[in-house]
C-alpha atoms as a PDB file:
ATOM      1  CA  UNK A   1       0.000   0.000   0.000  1.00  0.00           C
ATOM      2  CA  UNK A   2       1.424   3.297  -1.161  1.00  0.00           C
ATOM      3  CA  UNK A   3       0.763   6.741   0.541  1.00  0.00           C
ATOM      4  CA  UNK A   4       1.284  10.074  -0.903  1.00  0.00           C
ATOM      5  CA  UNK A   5       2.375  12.353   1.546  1.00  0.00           C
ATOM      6  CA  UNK A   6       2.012  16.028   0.358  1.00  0.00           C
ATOM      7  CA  UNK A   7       4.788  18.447   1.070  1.00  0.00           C
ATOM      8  CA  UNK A   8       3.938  21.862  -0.336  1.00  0.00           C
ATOM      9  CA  UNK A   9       2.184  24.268   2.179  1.00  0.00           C
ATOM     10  CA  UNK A  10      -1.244  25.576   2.052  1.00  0.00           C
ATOM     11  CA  UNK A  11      -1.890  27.435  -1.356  1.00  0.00           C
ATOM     12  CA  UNK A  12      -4.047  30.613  -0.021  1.00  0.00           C
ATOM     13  CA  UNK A  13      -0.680  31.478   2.523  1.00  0.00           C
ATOM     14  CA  UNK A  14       0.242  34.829   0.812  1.00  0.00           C
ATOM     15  CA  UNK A  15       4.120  35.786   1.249  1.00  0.00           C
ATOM     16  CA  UNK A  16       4.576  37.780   4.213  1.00  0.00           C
ATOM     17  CA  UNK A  17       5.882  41.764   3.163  1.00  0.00           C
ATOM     18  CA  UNK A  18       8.994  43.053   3.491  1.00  0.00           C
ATOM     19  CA  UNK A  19       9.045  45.134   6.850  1.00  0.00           C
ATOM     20  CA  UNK A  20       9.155  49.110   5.736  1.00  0.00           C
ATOM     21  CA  UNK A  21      12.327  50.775   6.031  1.00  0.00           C
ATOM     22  CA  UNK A  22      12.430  53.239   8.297  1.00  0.00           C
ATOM     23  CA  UNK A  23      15.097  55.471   7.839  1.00  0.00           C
ATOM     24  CA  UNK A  24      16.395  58.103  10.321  1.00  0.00           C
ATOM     25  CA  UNK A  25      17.726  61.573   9.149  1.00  0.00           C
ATOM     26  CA  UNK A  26      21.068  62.263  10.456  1.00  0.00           C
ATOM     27  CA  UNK A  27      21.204  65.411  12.919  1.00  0.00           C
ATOM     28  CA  UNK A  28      24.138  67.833  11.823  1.00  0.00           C
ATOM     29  CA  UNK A  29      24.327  69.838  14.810  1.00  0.00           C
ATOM     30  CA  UNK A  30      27.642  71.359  13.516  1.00  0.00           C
ATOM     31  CA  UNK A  31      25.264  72.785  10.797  1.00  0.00           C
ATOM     32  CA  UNK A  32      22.675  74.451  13.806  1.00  0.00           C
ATOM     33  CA  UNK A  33      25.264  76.142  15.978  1.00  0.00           C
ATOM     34  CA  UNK A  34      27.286  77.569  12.486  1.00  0.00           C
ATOM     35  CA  UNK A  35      23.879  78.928  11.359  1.00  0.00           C
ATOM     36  CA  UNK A  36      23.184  80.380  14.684  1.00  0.00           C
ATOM     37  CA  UNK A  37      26.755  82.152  14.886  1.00  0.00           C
ATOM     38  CA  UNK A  38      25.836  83.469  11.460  1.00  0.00           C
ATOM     39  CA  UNK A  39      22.625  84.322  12.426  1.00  0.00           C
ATOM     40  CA  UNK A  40      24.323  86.322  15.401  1.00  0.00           C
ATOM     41  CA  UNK A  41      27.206  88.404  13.510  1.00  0.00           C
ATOM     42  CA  UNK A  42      24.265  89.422  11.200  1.00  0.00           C
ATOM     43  CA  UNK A  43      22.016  90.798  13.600  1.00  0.00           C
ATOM     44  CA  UNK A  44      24.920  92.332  15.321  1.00  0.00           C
ATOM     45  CA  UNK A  45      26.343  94.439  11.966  1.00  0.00           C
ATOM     46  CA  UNK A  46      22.257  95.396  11.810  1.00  0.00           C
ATOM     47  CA  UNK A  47      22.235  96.309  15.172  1.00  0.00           C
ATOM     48  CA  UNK A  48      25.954  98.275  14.652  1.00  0.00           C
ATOM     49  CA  UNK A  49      24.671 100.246  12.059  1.00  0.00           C
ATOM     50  CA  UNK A  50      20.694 101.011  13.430  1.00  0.00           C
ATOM     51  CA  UNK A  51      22.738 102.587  16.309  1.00  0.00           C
ATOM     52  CA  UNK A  52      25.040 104.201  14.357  1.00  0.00           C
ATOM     53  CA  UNK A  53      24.997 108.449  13.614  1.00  0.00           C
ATOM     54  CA  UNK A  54      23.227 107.751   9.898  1.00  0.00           C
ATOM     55  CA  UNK A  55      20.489 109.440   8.715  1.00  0.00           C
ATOM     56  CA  UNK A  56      18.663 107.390   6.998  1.00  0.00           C
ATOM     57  CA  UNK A  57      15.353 109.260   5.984  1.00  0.00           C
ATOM     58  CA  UNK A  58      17.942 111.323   3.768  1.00  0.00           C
ATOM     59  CA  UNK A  59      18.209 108.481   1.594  1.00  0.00           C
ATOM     60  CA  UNK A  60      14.387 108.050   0.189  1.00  0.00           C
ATOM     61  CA  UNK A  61      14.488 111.605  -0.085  1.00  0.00           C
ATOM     62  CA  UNK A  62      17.523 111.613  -2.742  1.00  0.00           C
ATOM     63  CA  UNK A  63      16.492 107.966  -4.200  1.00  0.00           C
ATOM     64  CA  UNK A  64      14.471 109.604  -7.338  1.00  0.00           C
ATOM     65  CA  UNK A  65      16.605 113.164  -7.097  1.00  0.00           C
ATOM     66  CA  UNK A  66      16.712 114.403 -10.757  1.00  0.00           C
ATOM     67  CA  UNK A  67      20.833 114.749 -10.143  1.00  0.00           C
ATOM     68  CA  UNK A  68      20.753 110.857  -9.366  1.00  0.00           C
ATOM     69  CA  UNK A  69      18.520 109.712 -11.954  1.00  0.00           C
ATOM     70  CA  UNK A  70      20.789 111.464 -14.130  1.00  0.00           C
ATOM     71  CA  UNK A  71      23.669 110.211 -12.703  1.00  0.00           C
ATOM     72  CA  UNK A  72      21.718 106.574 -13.682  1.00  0.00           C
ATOM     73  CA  UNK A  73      21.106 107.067 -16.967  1.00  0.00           C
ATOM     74  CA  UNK A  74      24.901 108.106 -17.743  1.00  0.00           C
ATOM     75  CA  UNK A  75      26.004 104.978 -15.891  1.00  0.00           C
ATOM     76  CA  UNK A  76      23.592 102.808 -18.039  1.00  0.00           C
ATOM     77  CA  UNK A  77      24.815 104.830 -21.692  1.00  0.00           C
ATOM     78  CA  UNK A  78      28.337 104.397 -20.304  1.00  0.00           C
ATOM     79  CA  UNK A  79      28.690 100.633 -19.827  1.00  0.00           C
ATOM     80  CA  UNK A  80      26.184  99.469 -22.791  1.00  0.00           C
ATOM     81  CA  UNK A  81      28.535 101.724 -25.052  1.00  0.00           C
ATOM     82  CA  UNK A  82      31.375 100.647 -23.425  1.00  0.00           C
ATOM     83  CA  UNK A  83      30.179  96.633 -23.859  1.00  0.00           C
ATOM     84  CA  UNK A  84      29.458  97.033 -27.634  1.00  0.00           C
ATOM     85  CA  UNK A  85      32.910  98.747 -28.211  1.00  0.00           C
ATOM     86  CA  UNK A  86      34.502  95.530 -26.184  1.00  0.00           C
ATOM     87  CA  UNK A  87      32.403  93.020 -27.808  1.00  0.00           C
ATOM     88  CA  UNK A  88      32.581  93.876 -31.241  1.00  0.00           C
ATOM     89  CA  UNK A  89      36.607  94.223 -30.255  1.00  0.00           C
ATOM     90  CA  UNK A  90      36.367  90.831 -28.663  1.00  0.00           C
ATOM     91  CA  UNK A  91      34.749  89.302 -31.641  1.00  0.00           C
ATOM     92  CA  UNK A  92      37.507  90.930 -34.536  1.00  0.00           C
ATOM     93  CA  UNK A  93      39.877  90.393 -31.721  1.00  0.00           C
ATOM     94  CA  UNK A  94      39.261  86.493 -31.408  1.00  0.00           C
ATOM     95  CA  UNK A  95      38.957  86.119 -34.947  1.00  0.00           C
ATOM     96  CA  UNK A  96      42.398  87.419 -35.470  1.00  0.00           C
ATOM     97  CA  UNK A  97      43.905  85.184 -32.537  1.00  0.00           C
ATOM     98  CA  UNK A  98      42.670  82.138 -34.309  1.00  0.00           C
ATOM     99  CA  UNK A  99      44.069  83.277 -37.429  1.00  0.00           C
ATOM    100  CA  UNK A 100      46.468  81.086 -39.133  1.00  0.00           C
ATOM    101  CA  UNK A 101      48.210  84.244 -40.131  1.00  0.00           C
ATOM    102  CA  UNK A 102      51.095  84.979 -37.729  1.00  0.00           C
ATOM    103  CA  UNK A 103      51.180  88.663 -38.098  1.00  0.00           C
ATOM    104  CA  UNK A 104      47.278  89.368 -36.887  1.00  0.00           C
ATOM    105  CA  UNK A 105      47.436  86.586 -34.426  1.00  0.00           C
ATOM    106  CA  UNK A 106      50.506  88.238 -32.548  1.00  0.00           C
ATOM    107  CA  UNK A 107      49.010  91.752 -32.786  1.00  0.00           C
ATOM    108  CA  UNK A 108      46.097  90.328 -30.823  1.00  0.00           C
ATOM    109  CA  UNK A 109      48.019  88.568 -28.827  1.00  0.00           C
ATOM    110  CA  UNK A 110      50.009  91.876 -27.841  1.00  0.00           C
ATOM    111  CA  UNK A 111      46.801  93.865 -27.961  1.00  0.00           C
ATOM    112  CA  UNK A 112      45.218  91.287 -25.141  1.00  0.00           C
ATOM    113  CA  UNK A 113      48.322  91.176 -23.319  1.00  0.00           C
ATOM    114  CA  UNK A 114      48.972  95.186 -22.947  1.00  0.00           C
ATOM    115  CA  UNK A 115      45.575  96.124 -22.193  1.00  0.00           C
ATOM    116  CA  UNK A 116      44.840  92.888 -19.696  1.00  0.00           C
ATOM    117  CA  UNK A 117      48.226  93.323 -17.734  1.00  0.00           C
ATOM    118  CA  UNK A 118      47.493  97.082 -17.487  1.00  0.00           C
ATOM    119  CA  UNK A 119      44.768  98.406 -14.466  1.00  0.00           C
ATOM    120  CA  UNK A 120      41.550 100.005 -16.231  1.00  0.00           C
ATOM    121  CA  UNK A 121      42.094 103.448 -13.610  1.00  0.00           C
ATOM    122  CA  UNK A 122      45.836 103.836 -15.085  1.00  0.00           C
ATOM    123  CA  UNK A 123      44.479 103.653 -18.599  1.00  0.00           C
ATOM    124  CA  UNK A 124      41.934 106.025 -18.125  1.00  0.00           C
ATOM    125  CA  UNK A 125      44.180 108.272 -16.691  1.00  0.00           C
ATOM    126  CA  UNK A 126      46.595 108.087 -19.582  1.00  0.00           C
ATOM    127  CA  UNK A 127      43.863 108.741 -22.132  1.00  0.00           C
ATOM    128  CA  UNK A 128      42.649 111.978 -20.268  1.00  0.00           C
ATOM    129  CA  UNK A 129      45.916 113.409 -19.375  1.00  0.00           C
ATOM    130  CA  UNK A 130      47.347 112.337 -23.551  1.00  0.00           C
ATOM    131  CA  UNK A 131      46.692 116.730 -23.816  1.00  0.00           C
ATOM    132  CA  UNK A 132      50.405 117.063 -22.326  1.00  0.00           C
ATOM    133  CA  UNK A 133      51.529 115.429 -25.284  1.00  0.00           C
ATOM    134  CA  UNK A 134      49.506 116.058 -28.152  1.00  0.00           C
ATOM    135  CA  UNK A 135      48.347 119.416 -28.572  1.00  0.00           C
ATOM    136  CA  UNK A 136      45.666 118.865 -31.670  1.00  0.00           C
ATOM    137  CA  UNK A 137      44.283 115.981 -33.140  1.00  0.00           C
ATOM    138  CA  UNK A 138      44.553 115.881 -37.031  1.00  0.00           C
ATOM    139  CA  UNK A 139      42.902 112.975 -38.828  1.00  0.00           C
ATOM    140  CA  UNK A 140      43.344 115.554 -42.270  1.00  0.00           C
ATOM    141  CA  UNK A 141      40.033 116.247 -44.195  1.00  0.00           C
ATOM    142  CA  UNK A 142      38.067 114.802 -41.559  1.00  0.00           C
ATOM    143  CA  UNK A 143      38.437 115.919 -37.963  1.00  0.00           C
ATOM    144  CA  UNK A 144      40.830 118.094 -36.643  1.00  0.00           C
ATOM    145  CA  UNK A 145      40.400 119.773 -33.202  1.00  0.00           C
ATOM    146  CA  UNK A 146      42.498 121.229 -30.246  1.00  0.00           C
ATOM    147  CA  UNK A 147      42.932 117.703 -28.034  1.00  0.00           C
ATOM    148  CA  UNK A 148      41.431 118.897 -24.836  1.00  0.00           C
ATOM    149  CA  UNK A 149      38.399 119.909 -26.604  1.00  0.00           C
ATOM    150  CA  UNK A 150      37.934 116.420 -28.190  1.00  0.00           C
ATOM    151  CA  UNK A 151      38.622 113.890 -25.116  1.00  0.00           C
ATOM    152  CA  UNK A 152      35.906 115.043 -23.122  1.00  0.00           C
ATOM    153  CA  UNK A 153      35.685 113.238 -20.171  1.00  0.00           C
ATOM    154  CA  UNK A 154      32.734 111.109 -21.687  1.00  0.00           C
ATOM    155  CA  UNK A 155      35.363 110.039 -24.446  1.00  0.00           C
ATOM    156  CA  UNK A 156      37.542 109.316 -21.989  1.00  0.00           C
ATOM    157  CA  UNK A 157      35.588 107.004 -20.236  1.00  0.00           C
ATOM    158  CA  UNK A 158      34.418 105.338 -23.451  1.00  0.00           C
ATOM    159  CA  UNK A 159      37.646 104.800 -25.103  1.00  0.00           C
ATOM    160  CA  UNK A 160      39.527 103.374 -21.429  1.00  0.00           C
ATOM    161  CA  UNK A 161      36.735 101.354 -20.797  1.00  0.00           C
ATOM    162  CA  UNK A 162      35.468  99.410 -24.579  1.00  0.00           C
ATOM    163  CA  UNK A 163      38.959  98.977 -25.365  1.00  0.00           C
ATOM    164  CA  UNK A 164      40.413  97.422 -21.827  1.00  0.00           C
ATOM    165  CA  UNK A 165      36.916  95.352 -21.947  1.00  0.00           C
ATOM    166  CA  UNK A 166      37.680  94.180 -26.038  1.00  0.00           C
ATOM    167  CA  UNK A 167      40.558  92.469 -24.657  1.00  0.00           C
ATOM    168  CA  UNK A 168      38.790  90.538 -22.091  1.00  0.00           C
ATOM    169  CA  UNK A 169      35.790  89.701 -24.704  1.00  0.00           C
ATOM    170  CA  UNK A 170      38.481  88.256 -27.162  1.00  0.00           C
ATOM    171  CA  UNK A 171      39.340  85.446 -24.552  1.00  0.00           C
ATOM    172  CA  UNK A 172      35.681  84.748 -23.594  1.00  0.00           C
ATOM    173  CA  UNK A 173      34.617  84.672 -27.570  1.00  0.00           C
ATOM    174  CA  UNK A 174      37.661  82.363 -28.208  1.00  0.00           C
ATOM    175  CA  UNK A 175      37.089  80.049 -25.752  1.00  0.00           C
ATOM    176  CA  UNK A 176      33.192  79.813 -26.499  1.00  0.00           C
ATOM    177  CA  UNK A 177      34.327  79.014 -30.198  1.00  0.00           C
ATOM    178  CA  UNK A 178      36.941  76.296 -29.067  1.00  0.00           C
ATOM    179  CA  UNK A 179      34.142  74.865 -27.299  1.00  0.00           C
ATOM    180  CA  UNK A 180      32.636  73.329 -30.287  1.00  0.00           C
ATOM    181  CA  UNK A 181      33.707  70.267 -31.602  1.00  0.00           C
ATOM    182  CA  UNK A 182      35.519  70.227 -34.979  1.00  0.00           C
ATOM    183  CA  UNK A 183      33.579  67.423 -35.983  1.00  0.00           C
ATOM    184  CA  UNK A 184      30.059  69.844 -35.755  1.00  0.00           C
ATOM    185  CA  UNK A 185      31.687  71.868 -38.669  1.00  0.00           C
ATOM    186  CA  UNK A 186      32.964  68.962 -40.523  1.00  0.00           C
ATOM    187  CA  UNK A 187      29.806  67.279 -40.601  1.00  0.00           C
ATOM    188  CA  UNK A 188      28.078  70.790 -41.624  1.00  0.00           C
ATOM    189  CA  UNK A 189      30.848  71.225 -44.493  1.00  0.00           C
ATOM    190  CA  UNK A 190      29.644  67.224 -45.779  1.00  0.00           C
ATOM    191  CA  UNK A 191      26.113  68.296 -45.941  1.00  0.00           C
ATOM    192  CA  UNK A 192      26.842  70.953 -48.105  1.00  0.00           C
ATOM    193  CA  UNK A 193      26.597  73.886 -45.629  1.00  0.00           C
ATOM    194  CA  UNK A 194      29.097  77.163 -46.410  1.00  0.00           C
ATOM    195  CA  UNK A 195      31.419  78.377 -43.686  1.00  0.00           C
ATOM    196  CA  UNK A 196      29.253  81.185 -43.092  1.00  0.00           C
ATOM    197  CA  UNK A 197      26.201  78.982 -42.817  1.00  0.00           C
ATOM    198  CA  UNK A 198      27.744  76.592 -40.724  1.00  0.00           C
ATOM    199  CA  UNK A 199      28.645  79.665 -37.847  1.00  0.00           C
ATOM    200  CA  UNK A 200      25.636  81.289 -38.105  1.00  0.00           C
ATOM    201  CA  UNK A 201      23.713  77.699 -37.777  1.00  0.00           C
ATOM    202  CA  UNK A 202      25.940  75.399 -35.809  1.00  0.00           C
ATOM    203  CA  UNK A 203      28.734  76.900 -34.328  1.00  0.00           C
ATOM    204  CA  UNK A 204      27.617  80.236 -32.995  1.00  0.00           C
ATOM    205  CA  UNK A 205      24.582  78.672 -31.121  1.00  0.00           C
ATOM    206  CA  UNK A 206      26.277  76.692 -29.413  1.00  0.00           C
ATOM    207  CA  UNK A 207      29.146  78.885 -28.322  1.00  0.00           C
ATOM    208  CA  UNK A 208      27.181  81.339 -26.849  1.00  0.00           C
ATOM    209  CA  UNK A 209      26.444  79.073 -24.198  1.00  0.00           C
ATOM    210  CA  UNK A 210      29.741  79.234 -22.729  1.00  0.00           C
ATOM    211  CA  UNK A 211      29.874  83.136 -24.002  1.00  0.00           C
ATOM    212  CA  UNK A 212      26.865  84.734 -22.271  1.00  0.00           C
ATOM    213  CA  UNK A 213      27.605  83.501 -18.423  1.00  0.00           C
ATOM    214  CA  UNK A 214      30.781  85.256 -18.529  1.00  0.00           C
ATOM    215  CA  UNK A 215      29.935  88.273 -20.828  1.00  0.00           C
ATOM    216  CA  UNK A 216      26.832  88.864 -18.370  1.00  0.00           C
ATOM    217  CA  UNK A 217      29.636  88.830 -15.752  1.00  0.00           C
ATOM    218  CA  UNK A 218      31.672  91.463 -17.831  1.00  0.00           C
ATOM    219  CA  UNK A 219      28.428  93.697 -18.239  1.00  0.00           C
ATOM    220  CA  UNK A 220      27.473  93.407 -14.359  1.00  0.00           C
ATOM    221  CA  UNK A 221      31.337  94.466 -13.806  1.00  0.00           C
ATOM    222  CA  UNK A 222      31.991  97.490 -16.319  1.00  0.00           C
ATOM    223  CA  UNK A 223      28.328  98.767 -14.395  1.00  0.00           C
ATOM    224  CA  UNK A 224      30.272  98.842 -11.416  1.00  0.00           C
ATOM    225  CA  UNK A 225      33.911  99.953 -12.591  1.00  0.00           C
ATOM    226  CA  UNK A 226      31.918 103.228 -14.084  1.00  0.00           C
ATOM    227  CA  UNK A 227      32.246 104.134 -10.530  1.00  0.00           C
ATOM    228  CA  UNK A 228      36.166 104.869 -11.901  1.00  0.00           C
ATOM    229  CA  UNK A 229      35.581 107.479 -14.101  1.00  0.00           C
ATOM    230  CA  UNK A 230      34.918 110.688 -11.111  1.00  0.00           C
ATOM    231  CA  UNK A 231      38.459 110.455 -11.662  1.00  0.00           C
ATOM    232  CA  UNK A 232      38.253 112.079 -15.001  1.00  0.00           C
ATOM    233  CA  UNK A 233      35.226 114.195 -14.052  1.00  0.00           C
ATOM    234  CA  UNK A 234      32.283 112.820 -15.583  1.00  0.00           C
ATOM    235  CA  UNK A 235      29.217 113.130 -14.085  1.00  0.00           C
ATOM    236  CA  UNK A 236      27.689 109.523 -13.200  1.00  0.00           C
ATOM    237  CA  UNK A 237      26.295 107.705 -10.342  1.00  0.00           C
ATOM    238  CA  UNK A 238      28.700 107.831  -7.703  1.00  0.00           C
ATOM    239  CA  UNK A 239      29.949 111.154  -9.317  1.00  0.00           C
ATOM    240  CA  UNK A 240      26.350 112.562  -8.674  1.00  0.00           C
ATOM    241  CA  UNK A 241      26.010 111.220  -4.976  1.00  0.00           C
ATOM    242  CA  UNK A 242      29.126 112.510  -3.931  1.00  0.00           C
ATOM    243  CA  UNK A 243      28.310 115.982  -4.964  1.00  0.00           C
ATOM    244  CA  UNK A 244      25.159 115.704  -3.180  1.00  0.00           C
ATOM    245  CA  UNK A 245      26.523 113.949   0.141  1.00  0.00           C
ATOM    246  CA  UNK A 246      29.352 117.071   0.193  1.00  0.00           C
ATOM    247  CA  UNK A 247      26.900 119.948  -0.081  1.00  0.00           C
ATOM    248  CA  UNK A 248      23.804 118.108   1.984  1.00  0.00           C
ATOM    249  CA  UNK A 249      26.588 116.627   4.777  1.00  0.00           C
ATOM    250  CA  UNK A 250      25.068 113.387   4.209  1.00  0.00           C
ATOM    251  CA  UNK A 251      27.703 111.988   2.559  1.00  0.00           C
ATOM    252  CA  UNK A 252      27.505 108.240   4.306  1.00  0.00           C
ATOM    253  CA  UNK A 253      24.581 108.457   3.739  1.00  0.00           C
ATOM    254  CA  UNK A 254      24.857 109.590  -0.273  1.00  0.00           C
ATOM    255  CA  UNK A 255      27.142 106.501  -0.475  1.00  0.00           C
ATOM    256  CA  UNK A 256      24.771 104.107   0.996  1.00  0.00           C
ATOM    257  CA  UNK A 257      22.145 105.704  -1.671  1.00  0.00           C
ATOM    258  CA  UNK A 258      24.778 104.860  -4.541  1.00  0.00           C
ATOM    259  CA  UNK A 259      25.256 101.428  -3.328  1.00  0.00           C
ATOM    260  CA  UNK A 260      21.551 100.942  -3.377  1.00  0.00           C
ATOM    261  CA  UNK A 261      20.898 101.600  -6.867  1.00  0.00           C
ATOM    262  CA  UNK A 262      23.791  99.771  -8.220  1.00  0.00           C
ATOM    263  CA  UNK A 263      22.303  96.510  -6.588  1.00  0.00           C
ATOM    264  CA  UNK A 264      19.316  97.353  -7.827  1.00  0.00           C
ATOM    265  CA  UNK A 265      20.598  97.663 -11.662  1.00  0.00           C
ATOM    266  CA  UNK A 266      22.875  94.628 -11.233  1.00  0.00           C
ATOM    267  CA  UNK A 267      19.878  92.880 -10.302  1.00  0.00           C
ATOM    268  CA  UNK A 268      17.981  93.960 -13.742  1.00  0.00           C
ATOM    269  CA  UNK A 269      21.157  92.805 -15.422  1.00  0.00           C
ATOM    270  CA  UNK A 270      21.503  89.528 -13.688  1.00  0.00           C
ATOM    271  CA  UNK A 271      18.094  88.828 -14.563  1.00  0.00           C
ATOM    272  CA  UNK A 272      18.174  89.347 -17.813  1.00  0.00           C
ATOM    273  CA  UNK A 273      21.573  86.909 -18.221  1.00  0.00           C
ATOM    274  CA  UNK A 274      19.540  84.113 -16.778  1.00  0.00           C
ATOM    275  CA  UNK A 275      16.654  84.291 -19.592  1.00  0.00           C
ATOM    276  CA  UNK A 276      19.497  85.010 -22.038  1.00  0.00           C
ATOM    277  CA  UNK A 277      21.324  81.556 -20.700  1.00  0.00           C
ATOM    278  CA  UNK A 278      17.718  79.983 -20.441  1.00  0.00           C
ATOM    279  CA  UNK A 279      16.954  80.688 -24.331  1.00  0.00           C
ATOM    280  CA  UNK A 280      20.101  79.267 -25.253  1.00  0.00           C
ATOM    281  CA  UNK A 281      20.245  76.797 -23.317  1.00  0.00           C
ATOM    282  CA  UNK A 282      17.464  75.063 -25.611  1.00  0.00           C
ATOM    283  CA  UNK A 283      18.425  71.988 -27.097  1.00  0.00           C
ATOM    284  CA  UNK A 284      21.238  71.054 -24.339  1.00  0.00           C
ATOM    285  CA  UNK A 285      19.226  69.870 -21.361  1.00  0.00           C
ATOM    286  CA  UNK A 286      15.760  67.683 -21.961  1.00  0.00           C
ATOM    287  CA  UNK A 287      13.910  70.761 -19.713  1.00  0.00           C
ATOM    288  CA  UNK A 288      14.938  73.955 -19.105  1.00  0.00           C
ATOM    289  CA  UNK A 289      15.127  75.111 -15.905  1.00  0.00           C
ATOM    290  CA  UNK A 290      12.449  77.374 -14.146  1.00  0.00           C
ATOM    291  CA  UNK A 291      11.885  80.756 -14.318  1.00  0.00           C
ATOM    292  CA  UNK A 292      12.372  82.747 -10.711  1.00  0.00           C
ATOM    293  CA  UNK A 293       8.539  83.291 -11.458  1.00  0.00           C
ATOM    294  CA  UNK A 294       8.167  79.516 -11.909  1.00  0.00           C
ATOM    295  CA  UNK A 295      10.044  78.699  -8.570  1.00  0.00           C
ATOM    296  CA  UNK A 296       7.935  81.064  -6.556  1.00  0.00           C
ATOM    297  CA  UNK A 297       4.401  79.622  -7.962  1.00  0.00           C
ATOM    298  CA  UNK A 298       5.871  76.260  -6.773  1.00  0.00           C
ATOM    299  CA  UNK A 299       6.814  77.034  -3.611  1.00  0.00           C
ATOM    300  CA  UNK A 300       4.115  79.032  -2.705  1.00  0.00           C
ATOM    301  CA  UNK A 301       2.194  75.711  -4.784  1.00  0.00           C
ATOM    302  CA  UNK A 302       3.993  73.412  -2.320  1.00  0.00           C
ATOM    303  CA  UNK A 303       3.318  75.484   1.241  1.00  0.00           C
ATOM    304  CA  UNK A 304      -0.627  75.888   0.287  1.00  0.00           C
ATOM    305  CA  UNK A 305      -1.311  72.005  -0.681  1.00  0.00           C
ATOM    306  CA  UNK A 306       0.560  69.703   2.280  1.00  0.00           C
ATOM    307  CA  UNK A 307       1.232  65.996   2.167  1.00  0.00           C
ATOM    308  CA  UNK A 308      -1.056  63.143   3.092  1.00  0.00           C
ATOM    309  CA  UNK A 309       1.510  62.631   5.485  1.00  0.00           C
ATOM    310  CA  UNK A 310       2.282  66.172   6.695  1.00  0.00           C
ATOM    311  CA  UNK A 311      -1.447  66.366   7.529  1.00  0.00           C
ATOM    312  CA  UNK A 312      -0.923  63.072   9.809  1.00  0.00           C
END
């Protein structure tokens, strides 16, 4: 007689679940007490300077003064003329570099070299005080003037600053157009593309992403190093407040007043690099990143519609 003996369990068992893990944050205390000392010093320099002898109700008073808004506006001509003067010497500048011609490729490497190894104030200084050695300017039929009356202080400013910033530019619009990969052009040059096609279509596009980042860098910077030019007397900004802080007796508080409106400008700027990167940033990433506008609407999106398990 033969018995079967039946070894498997019960079918209906189900498997018993894995066990949840629960994991447990680490604490950083290091990163508490650090934040608190931080915390601390920055309540103390607010406290420092609320004490302080500054008046400052002077400063919304002066914040929309015709003499500073002017002073604005010159700052703003100033470094947009001075940035198209550097970047359109950058570009003929870079170009030349890269040239397989040794003769235009060492006179920008001599032009980049002089103007990057020499400070921006000394060159300023050398272009407004060039009267004690040239007494007219001749340039024949076309132009010719006493040389004090044609370097105004404006064409001072214009001349120290676009051509000290056109050798910087070179080096940013070199490197953006090393960035691309020969083989972009070659394979542009197979499908039948001209070289002028090929850098309006292929290269340029994607060299300005690694030449706007730094260029809006240069931009924010010449904004600031307009600040320079009092030195030549031209009327801008920080020109404008310190003439009002002498004859008012505010003149802290004048310089506070200057500070505050080239944050706020370097903010507009700074803004407007990021949608610049943003646009051409199309094509690299799968999404682009989000606007500060988009961030807010999130986080305010996030703090108005909590968790299942934040609710718990």
């Amino acid at each position: 007689m033969t018995v079967e003996i039946n070894k498997a369990g019960p079918e209906d068992t189900p498997p018993t679940p894995p066990e949840a893990i629960k994991a447990i944050p680490v604490r950083h205390y290091g990163r508490y007490v650090s934040a608190l000392i931080a915390l601390g010093i920055l309540a103390a320099i607010v406290v420092a300077f609320a004490k302080g002898d500054i008046n400052w109700g002077v400063i919304p008073d002066y914040f929309f003064d015709s003499r500073i808004l002017r002073g604005v506006r010159e700052t703003l001509i100033l470094t947009l003329a001075a940035m198209a003067i550097g970047i359109a010497g950058g570009i003929v500048l870079s170009i030349m570099r890269m040239s397989k011609n040794p003769v235009t490729s060492s006179i920008a490497w001599f032009y980049i070299w002089f103007f990057r190894g020499t400070p921006v104030l000394v060159q300023l200084l050398v272009w407004f005080n060039l009267g004690f050695v040239f007494d007219t300017i001749n340039l024949g039929p076309i132009y010719k003037d006493e040389w004090s009356d044609f370097m105004t202080p404006f064409l001072t400013a214009l001349l120290g600053f676009g051509l000290n910033e056109a050798a910087y530019m070179a080096e940013i619009c070199r490197a953006g157009l090393m960035s691309v990969d020969e083989g972009q052009t070659e394979a542009s040059h197979a499908l039948g593309m001209s070289h002028r096609k090929t850098l309006r279509r292929v290269v340029i596009p994607q060299a300005m992403r690694m030449i706007v980042p730094p260029t809006g860098n240069e931009v924010i910077n010449m904004l600031k190093t307009t600040s320079l030019v009092y030195v030549v007397q031209y009327y801008e900004l920080l020109k404008e407040s310190s003439d009002i802080g002498t004859s008012s007796g505010a003149t802290v508080e004048m310089m506070f007043l200057a500070a505050f409106w080239y944050l706020v400008l370097t903010t507009v700027f700074s803004i407007g690099q990021y949608y610049l990167e943003r646009y051409y940033a199309r094509g690299s990433s799968r999404s682009l990143p989000p606007t500060p506008l988009q961030r807010l609407r999130a986080n305010l999106f996030s703090f108005s519609t909590r968790s299942p398990e934040a609710k718990r």
